[in-house]
Protein backbone atom coordinates (compact mmCIF):
# COMPACT_ATOMS: atom_id res chain seq x y z
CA UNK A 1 145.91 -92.94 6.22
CA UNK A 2 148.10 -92.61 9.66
CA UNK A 3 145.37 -94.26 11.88
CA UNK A 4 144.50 -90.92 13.68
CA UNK A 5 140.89 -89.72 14.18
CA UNK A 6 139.35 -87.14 11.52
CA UNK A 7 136.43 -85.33 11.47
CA UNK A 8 135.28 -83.30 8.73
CA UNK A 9 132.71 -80.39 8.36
CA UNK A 10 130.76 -82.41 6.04
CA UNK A 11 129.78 -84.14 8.83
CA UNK A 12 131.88 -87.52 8.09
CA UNK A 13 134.44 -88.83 10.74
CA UNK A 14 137.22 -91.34 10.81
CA UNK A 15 138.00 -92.96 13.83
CA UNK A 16 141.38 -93.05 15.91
CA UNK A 17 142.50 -96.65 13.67
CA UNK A 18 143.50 -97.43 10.28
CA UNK A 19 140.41 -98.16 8.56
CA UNK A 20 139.76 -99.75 5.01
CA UNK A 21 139.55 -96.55 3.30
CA UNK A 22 142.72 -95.52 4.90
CA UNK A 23 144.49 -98.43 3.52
CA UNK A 24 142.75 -98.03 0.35
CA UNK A 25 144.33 -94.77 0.45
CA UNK A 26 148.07 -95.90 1.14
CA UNK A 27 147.92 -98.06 -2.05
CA UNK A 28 146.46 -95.14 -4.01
CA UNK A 29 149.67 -93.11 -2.71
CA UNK A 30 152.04 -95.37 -3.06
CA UNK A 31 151.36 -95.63 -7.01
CA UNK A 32 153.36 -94.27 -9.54
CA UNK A 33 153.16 -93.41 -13.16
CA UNK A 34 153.50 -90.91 -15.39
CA UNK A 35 149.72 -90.19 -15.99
CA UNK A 36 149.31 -90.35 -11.88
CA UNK A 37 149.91 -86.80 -10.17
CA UNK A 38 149.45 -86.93 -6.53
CA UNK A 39 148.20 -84.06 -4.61
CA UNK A 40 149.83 -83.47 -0.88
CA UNK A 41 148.76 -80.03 1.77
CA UNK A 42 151.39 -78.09 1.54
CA UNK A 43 152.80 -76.45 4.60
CA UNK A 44 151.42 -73.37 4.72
CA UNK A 45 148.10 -74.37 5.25
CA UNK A 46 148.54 -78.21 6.82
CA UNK A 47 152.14 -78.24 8.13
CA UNK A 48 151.99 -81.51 9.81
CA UNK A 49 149.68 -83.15 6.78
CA UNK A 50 152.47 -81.97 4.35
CA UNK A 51 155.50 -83.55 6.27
CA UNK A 52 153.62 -86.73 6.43
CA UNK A 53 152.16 -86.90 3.06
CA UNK A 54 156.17 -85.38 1.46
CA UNK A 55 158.34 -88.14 3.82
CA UNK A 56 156.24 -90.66 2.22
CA UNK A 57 155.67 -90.19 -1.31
CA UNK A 58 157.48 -92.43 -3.54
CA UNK A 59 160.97 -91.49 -5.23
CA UNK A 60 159.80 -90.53 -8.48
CA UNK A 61 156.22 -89.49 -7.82
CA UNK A 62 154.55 -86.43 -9.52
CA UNK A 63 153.59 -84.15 -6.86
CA UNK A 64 151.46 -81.13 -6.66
CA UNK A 65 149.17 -79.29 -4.56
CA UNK A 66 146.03 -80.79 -3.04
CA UNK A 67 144.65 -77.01 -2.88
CA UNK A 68 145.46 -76.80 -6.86
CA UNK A 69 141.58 -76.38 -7.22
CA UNK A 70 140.69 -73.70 -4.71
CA UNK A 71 141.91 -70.10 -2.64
CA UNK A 72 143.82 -67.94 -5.09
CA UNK A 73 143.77 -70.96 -7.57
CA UNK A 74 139.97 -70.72 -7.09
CA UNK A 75 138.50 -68.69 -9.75
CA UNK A 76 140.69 -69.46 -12.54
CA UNK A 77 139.79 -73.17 -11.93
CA UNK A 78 136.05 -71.83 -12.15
CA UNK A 79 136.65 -70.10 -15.40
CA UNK A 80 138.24 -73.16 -17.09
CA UNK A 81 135.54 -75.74 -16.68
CA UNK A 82 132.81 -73.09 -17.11
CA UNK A 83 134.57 -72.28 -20.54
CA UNK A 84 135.65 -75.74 -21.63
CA UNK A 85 133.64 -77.54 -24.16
CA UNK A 86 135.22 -81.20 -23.01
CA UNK A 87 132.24 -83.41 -22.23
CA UNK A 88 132.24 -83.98 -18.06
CA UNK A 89 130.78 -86.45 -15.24
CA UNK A 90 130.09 -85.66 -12.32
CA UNK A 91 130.78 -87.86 -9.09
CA UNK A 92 129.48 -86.18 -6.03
CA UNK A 93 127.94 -86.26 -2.22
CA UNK A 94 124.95 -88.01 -1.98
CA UNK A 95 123.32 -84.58 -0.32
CA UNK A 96 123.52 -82.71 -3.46
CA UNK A 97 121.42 -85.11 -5.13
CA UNK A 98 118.24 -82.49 -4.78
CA UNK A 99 120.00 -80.30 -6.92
CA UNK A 100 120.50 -80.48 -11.25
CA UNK A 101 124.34 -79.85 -12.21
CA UNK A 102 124.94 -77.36 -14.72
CA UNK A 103 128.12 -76.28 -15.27
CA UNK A 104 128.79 -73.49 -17.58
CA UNK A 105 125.40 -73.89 -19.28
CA UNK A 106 126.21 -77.59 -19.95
CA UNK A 107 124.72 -80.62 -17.81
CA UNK A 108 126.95 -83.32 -17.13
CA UNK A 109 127.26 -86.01 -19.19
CA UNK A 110 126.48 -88.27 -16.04
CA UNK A 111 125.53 -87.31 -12.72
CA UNK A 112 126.53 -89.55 -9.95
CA UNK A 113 125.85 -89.87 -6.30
CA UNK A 114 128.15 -91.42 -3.48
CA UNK A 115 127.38 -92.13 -0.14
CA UNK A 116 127.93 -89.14 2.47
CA UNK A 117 129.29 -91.01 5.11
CA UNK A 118 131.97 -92.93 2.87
CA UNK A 119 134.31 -94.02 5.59
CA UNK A 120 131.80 -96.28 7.45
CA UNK A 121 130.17 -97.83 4.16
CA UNK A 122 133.66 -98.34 2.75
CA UNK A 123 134.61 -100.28 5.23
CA UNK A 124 131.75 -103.23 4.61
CA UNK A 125 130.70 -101.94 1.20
CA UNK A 126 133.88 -100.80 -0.94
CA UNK A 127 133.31 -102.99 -3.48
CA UNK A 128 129.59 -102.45 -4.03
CA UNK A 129 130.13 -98.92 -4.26
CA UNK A 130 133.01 -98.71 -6.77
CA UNK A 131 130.83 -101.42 -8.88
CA UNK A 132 127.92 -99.52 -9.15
CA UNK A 133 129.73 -96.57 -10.31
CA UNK A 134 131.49 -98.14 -12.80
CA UNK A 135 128.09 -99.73 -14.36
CA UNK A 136 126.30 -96.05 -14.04
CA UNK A 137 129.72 -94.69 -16.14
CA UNK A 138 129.09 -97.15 -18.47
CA UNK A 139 131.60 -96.80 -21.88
CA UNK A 140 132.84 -93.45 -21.70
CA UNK A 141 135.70 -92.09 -23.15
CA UNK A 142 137.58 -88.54 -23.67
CA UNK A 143 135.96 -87.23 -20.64
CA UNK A 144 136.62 -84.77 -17.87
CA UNK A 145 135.53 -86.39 -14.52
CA UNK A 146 135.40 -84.31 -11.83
CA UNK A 147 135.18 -86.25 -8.58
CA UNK A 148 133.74 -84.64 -5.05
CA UNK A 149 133.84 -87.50 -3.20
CA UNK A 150 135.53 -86.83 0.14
CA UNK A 151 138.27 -89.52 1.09
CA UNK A 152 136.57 -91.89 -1.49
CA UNK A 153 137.73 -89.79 -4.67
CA UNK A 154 141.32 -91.33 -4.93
CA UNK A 155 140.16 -94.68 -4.84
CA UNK A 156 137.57 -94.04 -6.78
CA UNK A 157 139.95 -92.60 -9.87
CA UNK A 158 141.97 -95.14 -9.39
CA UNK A 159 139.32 -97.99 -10.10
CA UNK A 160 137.92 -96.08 -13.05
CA UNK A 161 141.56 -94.68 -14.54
CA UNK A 162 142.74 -98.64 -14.28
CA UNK A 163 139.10 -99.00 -16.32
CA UNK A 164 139.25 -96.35 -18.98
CA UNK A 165 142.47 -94.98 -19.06
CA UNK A 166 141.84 -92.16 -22.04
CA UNK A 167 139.56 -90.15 -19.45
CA UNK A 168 141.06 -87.17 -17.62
CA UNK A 169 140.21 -88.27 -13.46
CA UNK A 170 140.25 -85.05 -11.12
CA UNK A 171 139.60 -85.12 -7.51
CA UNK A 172 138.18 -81.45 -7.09
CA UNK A 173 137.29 -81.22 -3.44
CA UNK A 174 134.91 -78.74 -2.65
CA UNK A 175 135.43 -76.57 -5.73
CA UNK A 176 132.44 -77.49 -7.44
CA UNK A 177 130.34 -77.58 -4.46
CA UNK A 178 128.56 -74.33 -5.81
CA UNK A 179 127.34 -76.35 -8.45
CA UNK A 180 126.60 -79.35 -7.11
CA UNK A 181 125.11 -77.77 -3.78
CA UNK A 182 124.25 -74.56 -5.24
CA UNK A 183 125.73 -72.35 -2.64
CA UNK A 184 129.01 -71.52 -0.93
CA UNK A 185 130.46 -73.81 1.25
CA UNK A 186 133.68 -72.53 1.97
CA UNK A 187 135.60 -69.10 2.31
CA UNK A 188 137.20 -69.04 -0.46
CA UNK A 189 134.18 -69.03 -2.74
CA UNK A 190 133.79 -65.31 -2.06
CA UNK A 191 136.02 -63.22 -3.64
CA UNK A 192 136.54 -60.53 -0.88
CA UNK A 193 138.04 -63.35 1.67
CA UNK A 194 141.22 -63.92 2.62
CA UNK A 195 141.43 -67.16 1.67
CA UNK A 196 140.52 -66.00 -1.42
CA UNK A 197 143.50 -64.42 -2.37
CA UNK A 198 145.91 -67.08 -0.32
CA UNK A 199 149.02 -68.47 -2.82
CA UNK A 200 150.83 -71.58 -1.59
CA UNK A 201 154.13 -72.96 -1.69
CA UNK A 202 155.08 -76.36 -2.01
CA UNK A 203 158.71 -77.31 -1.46
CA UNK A 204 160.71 -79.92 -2.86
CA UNK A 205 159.41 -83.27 -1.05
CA UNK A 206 162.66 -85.43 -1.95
CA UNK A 207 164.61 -82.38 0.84
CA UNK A 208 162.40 -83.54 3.71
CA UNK A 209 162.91 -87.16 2.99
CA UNK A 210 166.83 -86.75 3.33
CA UNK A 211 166.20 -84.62 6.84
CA UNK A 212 167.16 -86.69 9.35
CA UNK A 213 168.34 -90.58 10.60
CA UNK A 214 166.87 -91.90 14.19
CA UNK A 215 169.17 -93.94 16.36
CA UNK A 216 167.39 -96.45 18.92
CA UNK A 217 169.09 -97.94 21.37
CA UNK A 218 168.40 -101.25 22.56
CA UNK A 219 169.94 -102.61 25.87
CA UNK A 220 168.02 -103.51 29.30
CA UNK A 221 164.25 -102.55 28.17
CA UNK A 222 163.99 -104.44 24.56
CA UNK A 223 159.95 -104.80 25.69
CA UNK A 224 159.50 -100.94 24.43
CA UNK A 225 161.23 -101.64 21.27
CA UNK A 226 158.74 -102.69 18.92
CA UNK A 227 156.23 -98.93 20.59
CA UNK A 228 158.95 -97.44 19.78
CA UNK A 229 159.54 -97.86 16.34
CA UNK A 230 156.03 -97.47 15.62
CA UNK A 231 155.47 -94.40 16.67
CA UNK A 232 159.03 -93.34 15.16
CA UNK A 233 157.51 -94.98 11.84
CA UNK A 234 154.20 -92.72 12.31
CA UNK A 235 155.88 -89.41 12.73
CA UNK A 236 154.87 -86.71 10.48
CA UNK A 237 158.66 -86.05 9.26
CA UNK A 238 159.45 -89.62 8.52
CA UNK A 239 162.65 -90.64 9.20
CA UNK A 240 165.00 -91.58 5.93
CA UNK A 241 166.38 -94.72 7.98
CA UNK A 242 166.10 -95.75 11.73
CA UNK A 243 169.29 -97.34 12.96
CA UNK A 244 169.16 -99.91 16.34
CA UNK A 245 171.66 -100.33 17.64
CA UNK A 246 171.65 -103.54 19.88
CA UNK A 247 174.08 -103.07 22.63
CA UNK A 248 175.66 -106.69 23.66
CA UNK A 249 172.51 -108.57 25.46
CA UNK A 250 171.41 -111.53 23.38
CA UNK A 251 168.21 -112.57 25.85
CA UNK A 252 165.17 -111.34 23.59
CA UNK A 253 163.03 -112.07 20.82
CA UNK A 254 164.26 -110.04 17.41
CA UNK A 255 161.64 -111.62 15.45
CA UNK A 256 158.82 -108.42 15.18
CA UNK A 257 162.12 -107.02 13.64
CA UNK A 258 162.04 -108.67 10.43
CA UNK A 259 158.51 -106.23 9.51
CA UNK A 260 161.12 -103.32 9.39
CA UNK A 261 163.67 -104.38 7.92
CA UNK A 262 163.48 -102.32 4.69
CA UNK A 263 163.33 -99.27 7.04
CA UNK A 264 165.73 -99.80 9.60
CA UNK A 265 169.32 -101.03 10.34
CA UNK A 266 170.31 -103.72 12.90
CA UNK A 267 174.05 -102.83 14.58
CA UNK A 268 175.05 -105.73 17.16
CA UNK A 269 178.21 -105.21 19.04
CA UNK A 270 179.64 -108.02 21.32
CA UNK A 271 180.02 -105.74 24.41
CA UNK A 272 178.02 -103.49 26.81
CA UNK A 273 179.29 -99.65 25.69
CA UNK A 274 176.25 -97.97 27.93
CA UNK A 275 174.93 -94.81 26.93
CA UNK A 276 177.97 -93.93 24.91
CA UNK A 277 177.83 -96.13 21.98
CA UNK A 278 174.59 -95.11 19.89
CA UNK A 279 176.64 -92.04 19.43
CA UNK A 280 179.19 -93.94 17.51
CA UNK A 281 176.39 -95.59 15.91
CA UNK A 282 174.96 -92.37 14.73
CA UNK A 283 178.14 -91.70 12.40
CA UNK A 284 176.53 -94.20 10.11
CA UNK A 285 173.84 -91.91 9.42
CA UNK A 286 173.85 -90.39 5.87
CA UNK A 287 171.39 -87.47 6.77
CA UNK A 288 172.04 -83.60 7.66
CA UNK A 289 170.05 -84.17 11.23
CA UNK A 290 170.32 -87.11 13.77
CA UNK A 291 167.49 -87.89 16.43
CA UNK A 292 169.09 -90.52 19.53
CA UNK A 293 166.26 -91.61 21.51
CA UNK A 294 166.54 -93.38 24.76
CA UNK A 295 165.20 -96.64 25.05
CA UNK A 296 162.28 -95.75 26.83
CA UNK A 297 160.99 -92.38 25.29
CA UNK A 298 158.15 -93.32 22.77
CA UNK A 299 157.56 -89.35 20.77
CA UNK A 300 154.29 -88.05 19.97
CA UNK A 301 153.78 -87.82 16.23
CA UNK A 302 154.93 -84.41 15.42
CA UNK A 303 158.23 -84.63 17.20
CA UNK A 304 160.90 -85.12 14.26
CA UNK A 305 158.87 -81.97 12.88
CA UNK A 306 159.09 -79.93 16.01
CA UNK A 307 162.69 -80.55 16.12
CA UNK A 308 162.98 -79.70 12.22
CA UNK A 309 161.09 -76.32 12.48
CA UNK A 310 162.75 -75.27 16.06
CA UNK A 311 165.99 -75.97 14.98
CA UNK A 312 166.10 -73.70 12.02
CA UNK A 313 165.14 -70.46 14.77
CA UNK A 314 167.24 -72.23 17.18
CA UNK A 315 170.29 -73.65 15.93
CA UNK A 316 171.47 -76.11 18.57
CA UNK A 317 171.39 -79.44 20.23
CA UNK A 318 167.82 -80.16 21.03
CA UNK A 319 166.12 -82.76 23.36
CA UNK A 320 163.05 -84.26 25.10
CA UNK A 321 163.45 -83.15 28.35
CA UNK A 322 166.03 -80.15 29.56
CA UNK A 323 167.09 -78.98 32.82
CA UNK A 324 168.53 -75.58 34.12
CA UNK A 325 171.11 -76.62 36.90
CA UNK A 326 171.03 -74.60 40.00
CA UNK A 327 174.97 -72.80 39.74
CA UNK A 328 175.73 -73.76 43.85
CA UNK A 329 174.49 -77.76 44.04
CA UNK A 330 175.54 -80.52 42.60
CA UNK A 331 172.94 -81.42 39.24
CA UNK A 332 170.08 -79.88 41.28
CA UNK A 333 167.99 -78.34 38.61
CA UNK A 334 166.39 -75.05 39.48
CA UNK A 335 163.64 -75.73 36.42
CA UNK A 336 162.57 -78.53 34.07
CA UNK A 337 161.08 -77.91 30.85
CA UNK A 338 159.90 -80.73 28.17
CA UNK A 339 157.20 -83.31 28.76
CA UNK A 340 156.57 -82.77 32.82
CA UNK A 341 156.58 -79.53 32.59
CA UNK A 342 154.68 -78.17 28.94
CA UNK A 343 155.55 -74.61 27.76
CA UNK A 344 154.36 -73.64 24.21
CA UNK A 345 158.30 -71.42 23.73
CA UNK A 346 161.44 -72.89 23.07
CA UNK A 347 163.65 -72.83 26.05
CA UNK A 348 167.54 -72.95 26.77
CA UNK A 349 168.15 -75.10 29.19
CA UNK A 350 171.60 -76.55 30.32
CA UNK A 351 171.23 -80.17 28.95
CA UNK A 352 168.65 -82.35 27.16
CA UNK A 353 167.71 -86.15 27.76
CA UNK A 354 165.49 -88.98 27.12
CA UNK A 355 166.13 -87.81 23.11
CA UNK A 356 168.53 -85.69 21.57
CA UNK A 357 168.39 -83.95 18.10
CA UNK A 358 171.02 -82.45 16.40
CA UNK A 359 173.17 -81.55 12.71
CA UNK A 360 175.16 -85.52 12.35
CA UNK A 361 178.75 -82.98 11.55
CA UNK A 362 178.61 -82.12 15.37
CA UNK A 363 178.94 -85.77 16.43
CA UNK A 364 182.72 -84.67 15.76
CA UNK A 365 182.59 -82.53 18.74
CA UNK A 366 180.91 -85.61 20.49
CA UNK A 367 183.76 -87.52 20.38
CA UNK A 368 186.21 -85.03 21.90
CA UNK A 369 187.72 -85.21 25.07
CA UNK A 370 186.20 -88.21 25.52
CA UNK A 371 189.33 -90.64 26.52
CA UNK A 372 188.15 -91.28 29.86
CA UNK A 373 184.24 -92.24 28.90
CA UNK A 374 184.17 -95.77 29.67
CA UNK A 375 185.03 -95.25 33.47
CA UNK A 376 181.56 -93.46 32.99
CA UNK A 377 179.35 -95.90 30.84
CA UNK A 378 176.23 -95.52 32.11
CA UNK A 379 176.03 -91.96 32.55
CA UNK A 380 177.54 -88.38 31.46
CA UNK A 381 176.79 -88.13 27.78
CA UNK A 382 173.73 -85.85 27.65
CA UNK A 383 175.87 -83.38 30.07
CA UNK A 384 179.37 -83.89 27.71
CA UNK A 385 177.38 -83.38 24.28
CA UNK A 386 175.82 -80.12 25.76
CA UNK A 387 179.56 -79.24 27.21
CA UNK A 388 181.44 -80.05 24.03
CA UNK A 389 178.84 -78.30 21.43
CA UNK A 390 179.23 -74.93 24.08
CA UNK A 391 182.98 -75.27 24.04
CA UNK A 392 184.10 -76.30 20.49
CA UNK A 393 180.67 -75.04 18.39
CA UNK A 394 179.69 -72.15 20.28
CA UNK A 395 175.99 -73.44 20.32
CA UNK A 396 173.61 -73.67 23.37
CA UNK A 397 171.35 -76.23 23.98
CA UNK A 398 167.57 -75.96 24.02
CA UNK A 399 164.07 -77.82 24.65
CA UNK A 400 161.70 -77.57 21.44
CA UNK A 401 157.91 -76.41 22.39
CA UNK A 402 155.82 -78.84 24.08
CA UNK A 403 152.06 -77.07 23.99
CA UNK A 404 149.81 -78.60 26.69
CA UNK A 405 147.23 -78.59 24.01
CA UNK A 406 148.84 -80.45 21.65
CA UNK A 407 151.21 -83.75 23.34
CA UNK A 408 151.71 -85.08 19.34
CA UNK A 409 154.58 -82.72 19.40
CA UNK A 410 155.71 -83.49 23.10
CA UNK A 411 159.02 -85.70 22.59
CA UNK A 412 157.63 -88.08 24.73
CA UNK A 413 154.36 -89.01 25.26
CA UNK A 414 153.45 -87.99 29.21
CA UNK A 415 151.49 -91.09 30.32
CA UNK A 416 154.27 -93.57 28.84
CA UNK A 417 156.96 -91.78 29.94
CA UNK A 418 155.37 -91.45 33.38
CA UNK A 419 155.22 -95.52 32.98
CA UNK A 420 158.67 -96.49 31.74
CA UNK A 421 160.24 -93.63 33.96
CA UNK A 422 159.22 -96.17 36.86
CA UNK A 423 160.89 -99.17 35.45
CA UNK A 424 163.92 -100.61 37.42
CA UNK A 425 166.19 -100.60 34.94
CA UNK A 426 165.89 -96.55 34.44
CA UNK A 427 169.48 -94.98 35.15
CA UNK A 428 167.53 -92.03 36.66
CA UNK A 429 165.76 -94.85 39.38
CA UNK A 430 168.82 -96.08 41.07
CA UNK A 431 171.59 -94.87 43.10
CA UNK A 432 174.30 -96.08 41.05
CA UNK A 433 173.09 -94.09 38.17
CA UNK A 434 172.54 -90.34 39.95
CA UNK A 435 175.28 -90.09 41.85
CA UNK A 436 177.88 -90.11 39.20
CA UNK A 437 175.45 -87.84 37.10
CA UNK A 438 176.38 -85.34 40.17
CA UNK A 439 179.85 -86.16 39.78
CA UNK A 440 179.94 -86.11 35.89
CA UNK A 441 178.70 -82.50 36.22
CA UNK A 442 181.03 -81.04 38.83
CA UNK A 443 184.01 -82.46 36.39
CA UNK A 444 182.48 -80.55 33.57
CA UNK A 445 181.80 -77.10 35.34
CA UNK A 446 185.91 -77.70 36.77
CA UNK A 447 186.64 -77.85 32.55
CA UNK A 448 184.71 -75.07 31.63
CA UNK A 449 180.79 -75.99 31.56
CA UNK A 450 179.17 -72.86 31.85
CA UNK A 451 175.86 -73.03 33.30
CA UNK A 452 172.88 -70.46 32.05
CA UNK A 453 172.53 -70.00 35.89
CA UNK A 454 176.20 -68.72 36.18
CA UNK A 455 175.65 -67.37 39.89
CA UNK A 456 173.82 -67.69 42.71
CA UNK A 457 172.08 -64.59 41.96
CA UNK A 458 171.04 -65.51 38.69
CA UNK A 459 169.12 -68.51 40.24
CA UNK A 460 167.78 -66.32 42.95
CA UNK A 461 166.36 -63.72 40.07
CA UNK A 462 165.19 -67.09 38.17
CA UNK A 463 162.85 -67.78 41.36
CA UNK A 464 161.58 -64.80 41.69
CA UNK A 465 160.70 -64.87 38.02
CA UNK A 466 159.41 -67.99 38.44
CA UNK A 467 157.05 -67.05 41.08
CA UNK A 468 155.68 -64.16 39.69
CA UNK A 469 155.34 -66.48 35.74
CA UNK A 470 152.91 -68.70 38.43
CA UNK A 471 150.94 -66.18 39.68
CA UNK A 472 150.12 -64.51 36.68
CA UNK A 473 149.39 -67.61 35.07
C-alpha cells in the first residue's frame, strides 16, 4: 500500500513499488460506511504499520484491530465459530487445498481456493480471480465468510460485500489456518506462548492525524521540491497539512504542485527573508508539533514518527543533524550526531539542522530577541532557536535515534543528503555562509548560550570518552 517491499512467511513477496494489489488496497481503505470496519496494527505489535495505516484512515471510518482474530483474542475467536450454527464459506490459500475444512463438526458451505502467490497474479489476473470466485459463491445469502486470503482478502470482501450485501465478510488472517492447514502455523495457536496471552491497545487514530504540520521551504534548490514532498507524503506519521512556503524567486515550474494541492499550502511572499521566514510561516500551523525541513533534506519514512516517540522521553527541540560545539573555537564541533554519524540513543547536542521538530507554542520563543535577524538572513536560526528555547523554556536540544540498521528513521536519507550537501547553493558550501555561522555563535555564547561543553575540560573528558566509545566498539 506505501510502495515498500514485503515479504511474508507464507512465502509471498511484494516488491519495493506500488503494485496493483497495493492500489487495490488504497481504495479498499479509503471506503467508508457504516457496515465497513477497517482493521489497522496497532502499535504495540507494528508501530510504524499503525502510524501509517491511523494518519490515513478516513475521518469517520470504523476502526479496529487487525489482530481482533488472534493472540489473547485467539481462543475466544476459536470458540465462537466452532459453536456458531451460522452457515460459513470458506476462502483460503491455494496450499490448503489437500486438506477437507471442518469447522466445529460442520463443513463449509463452500470451500474456495485462491492463488498463493496473490500479489504477482493480481497484478495481470485481478479480474479473473475475483470472477471466478464470485461464480463458485454463486447466490448465497445470510452467511459467515471467513476469508484467508493474504493481501487479496480486502479486495476480495469488497467485490463480494458490493455483490451480496446481507452476508457477514471477515478477513481472518491466519486464525483458521488450523483448519484449513490442519496444524499450527503461528505462536499464538499454542496456548502456553507468549503471544498467546498478548492484549493490545489501539489508540484513538483521529490524535495522530492532528500531530503535527511540515513546513518546506522553497528558495534556491526548487529541483528537490517535488522528492521532497513525496517522501514527506509517505511518512508513516502523516502529516495533517504540509505548508511551502515559496520564498520570493519566481524562475521555476509550480505545475507538479497542483497533484498536492488538497494536502498542502502554497505561501508566496514578494521578498527574499532567508532562513528566517518559514518560521513565520510555521505560525500558520494548526497542529500541537511543527517539522521545518530544509530545502534539501529528503527524511526516511519513519522520521515524523521518530520525532513523535523521542519527543515524548525527550521533551525538546529536535533535528536532523546536531552538533556539540567545542567550548574554546569558534562553531568547531567536537562531535556530530544524526545522519553522518548513526547512533541508535538520543543525544543532546548543542543545535540541530537540515530539519527541526518541535511543540508550534515555542515558535513564541522563536521570535524573541530577534530585532536584528535580517542583518543575518542567511544564517543563525538553528543556533538562536536552540539559544532562545535554553533561555526562555528551559529545554535542551537533542538529535532523535538514527540506527545504522534502519536509515527509514534517519531524518535524512544518507546518499541524498551526501548529494544535495554538494550543491552550490548549500549555505554550509560557501564562505559567505560559514563565516557568519562562526560569528552568529560567538554573539550567542556573549548573551548567554550555554554550551553542553561548558569548558575546556569538559571537551577534553568528551575525547577521551570518545576514544575509548571507538575502541570498544
Amino acid at each position: 500500500m506505501a510502495g515498500k517491499p514485503v515479504k511474508a512467511q507464507e512465502g509471498w513477496e511484494a516488491p519495493g513499488y506500488l503494485t496493483k494489489l497495493g492500489q487495490d488496497l488504497n481504495r479498499c481503505f479509503a471506503v467508508q460506511h457504516e457496515n465497513v470496519v477497517h482493521g489497522i496494527s496497532c502499535p504495540c505489535c507494528d508501530k510504524a504499520s499503525h502510524y501509517w495505516f491511523a494518519t490515513r484512515a478516513a475521518e469517520d471510518a470504523r476502526i479496529t484491530f487487525a489482530n481482533l482474530f488472534v493472540n489473547a483474542q485467539y481462543q475466544e475467536f476459536r470458540n465462537w465459530i466452532e459453536t456458531s450454527s451460522k452457515p460459513f464459506v470458506v476462502i483460503a490459500d491455494e496450499s490448503a487445498s489437500n486438506n477437507s475444512v471442518v469447522i466445529g463438526g460442520r463443513a463449509p458451505l463452500k470451500t474456495i481456493y485462491v492463488p498463493s502467490n496473490g500479489v504477482v497474479e493480481w497484478e495481470s489476473h485481478s479480474a479473473e480471480i475475483l470472477n471466478s470466485i464470485v461464480a463458485q459463491v454463486g447466490e448465497v445469502e445470510g452467511a459467515l465468510f471467513l476469508v484467508s486470503a493474504g493481501p487479496m482478502a480486502a479486495p476480495i470482501i469488497m467485490q463480494l460485500w458490493d455483490i451480496a450485501p446481507n452476508n457477514v465478510y471477515l478477513d481472518v488472517g491466519s486464525s483458521i489456518d488450523e483448519f484449513t492447514h490442519q496444524r499450527k502455523t503461528r505462536p499464538y495457536h499454542s496456548q502456553d506462548t507468549k503471544h498467546a496471552a498478548m492484549r493490545c491497545e489501539l489508540p484513538d487514530c483521529a490524535d495522530l492525524q492532528r500531530q503535527v504540520t511540515v513546513v518546506v521551504g522553497v528558495y534556491g534548490r526548487p529541483t528537490y521540491l517535488k522528492e521532497q514532498i513525496e517522501a514527506i507524503e509517505q511518512q508513516t506519521l502523516r502529516p495533517a497539512e504540509i505548508i511551502v512556503f515559496k520564498d520570493h524567486k519566481d524562475d521555476f515550474d509550480f505545475r507538479f504542485f497542483e497533484g498536492f494541492h488538497d494536502r498542502a499550502t502554497l505561501i508566496t511572499i514578494s521578498r527574499n527573508t532567508g532562513v528566517w521566514g518559514r518560521f513565520a510561516a510555521a505560525l500558520h500551523a494548526k497542529t500541537k508539533y511543527v517539522c521545518v525541513f530544509d530545502d534539501d533534506t529528503v527524511p526516511g519514512s519513519k522520521w515524523l514518527q521518530n520525532c513523535l516517540e523521542t519527543i515524548k522521553t525527550h521533551r525538546g527541540l529536535l533535528g536532523t543533524n546536531g552538533l556539540l560545539f567545542h567550548p574554546k573555537y569558534s562553531y568547531k564541533h567536537l562531535e556530530q550526531y544524526g545522519w553522518a554519524n548513526p547512533d541508535k540513543k538520543v543525544r543532546r547536542v548543542d543545535i540541530v539542522g537540515h530539519s527541526w521538530f518541535f511543540e508550534r507554542q515555542w515558535l513564541s520563543a522563536f521570535w524573541r530577541d530577534s530585532d536584528d535577524f535580517h542583518q543575518w538572513r542567511i544564517v543563525g536560526e538553528d543556533i538562536h532557536f536552540a539559544h532562545m528555547l535554553q533561555k526562555y523554556l528551559k529545554l535542551k536540544t537533542y538529535v532523535p535515534p538514527h540506527p545504522p540498521y534502519d536509515i527509514e528513521m534517519f531524518g535524512s536519507l544518507p546518499e541524498s543528503a551526501k548529494e544535495k550537501g554538494r550543491d552550490a547553493v548549500a549555505i554550509s558550501m560557501s564562505e559567505e555562509g560559514f563565516s557568519p555561522m562562526g560569528k552568529y555563535l560567538e554573539q550567542a555564547k556573549k548573551n548567554g548560550f550555554r554550551l553542553v561543553m561548558r569548558t575546556q575540560l569538559h571537551a577534553l573528558f568528551f575525547k577521551i570518552y570518545r576514544k575509548w566509545r571507538s575502541k570498544k566498539a
